[in-house]
Protein backbone atom coordinates (compact mmCIF):
# COMPACT_ATOMS: atom_id res chain seq x y z
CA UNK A 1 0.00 0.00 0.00
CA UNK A 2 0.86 3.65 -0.95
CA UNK A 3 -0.06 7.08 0.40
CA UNK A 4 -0.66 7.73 -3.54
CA UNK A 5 -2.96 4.79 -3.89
CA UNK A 6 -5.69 6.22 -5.79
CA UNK A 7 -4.33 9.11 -7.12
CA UNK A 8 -4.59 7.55 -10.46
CA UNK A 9 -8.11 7.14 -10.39
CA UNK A 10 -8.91 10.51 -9.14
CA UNK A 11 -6.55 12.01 -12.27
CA UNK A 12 -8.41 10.16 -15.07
CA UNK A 13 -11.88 10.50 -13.16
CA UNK A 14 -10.71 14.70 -12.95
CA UNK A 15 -9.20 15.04 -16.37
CA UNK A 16 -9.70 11.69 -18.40
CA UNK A 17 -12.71 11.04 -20.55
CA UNK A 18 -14.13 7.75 -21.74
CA UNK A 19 -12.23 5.87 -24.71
CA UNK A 20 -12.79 2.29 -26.33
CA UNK A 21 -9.51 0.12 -26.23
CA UNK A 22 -10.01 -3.27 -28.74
CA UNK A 23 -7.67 -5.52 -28.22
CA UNK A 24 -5.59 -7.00 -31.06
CA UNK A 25 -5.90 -10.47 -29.56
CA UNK A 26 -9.34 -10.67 -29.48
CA UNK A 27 -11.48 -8.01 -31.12
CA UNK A 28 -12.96 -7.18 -28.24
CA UNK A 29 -14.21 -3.73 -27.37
CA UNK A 30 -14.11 -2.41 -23.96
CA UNK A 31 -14.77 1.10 -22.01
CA UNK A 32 -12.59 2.77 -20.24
CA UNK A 33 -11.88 5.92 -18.80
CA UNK A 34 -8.41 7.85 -19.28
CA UNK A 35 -6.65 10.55 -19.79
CA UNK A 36 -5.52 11.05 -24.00
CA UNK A 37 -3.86 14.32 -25.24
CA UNK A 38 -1.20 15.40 -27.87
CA UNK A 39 2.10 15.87 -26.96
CA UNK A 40 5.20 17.77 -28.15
CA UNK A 41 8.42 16.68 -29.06
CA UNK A 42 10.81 18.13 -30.30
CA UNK A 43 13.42 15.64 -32.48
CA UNK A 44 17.01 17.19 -33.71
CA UNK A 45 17.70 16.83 -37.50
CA UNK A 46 20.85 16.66 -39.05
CA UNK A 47 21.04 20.60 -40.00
CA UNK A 48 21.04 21.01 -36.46
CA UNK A 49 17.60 22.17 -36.35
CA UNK A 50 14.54 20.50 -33.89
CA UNK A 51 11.66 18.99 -35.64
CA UNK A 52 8.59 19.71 -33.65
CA UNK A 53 5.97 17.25 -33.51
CA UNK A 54 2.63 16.03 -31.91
CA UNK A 55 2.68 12.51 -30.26
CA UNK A 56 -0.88 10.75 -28.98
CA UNK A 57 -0.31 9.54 -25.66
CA UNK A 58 -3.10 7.61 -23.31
CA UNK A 59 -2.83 7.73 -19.87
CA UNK A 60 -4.96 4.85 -17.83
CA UNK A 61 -4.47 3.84 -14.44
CA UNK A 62 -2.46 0.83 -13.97
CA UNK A 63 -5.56 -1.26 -12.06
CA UNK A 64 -8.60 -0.32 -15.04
CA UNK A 65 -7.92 -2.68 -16.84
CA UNK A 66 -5.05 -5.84 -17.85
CA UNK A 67 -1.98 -3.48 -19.78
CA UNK A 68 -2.53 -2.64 -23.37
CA UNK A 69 0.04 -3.96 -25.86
CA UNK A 70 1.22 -3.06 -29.48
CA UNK A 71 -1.50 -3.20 -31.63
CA UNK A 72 -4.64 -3.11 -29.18
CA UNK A 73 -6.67 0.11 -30.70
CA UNK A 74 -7.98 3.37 -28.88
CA UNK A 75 -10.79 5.44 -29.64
CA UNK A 76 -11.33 7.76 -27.36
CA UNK A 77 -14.22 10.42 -26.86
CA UNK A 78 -11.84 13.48 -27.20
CA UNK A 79 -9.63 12.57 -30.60
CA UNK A 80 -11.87 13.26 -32.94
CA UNK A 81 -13.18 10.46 -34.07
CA UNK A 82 -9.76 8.99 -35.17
CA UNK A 83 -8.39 5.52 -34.01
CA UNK A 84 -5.16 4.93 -32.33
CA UNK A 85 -3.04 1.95 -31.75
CA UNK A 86 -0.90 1.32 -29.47
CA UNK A 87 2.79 1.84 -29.86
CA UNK A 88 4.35 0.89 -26.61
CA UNK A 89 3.65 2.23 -22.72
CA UNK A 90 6.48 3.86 -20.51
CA UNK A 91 8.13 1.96 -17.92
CA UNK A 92 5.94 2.16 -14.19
CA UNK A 93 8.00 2.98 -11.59
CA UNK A 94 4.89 4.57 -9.37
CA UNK A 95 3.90 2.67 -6.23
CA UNK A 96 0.62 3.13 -6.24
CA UNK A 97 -1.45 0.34 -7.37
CA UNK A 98 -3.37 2.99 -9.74
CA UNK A 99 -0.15 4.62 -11.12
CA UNK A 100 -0.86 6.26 -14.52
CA UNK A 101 0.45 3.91 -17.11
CA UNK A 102 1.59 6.13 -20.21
CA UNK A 103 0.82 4.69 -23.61
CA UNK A 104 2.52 6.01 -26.95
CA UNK A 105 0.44 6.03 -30.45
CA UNK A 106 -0.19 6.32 -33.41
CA UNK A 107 -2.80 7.25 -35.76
CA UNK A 108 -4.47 4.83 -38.01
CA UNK A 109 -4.51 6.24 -41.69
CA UNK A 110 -6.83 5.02 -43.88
């Protein structure tokens, strides 16, 4: 137990909104509630310059739902009607049984 058990829920409760995941392995849609928003990066290119970009990231407490893997797809409420997959998440290091989990994506084209 951690004194930031249940932080994670409160975040995505506060600032998420609700998404569909499908996973890859079984075509199955479920609902879920998290926290999606574009990102910026900023790359270096070999003039020396940055290339600034948008990245989709997801952010879903750790204990909503088993962890998403490469290729499960996102739809969530607030992206505009596009679908996501999923690239990879970051590595948890939280405590808290509800951590945010942070998933990289990418648009589906097409």
């Amino acid at each position: 137990m951690s004194v930031f058990d249940g932080i994670g829920s409160i975040l995505a409760s506060v600032f998420g909104d609700a998404a569909v995941v499908t996973r890859k392995a079984t075509g199955l849609p479920t609902s879920v509630r998290g926290v999606f928003r574009l990102v910026t990066v900023e790359d270096p290119v070999a003039d020396g310059r940055d290339l600034i970009r948008q990245v989709p990231i997801f952010q879903l407490p750790a204990n909503a739902m088993a962890p998403l893997v490469r290729g499960d797809q996102i739809v969530p409420a607030n992206g505009g009607g596009k679908t996501y997959i999923v690239l990879d998440a970051n590595d948890q290091t939280e405590l808290a049984v509800d951590a945010m989990t942070t998933y990289r994506l990418e648009e589906v084209i097409g």
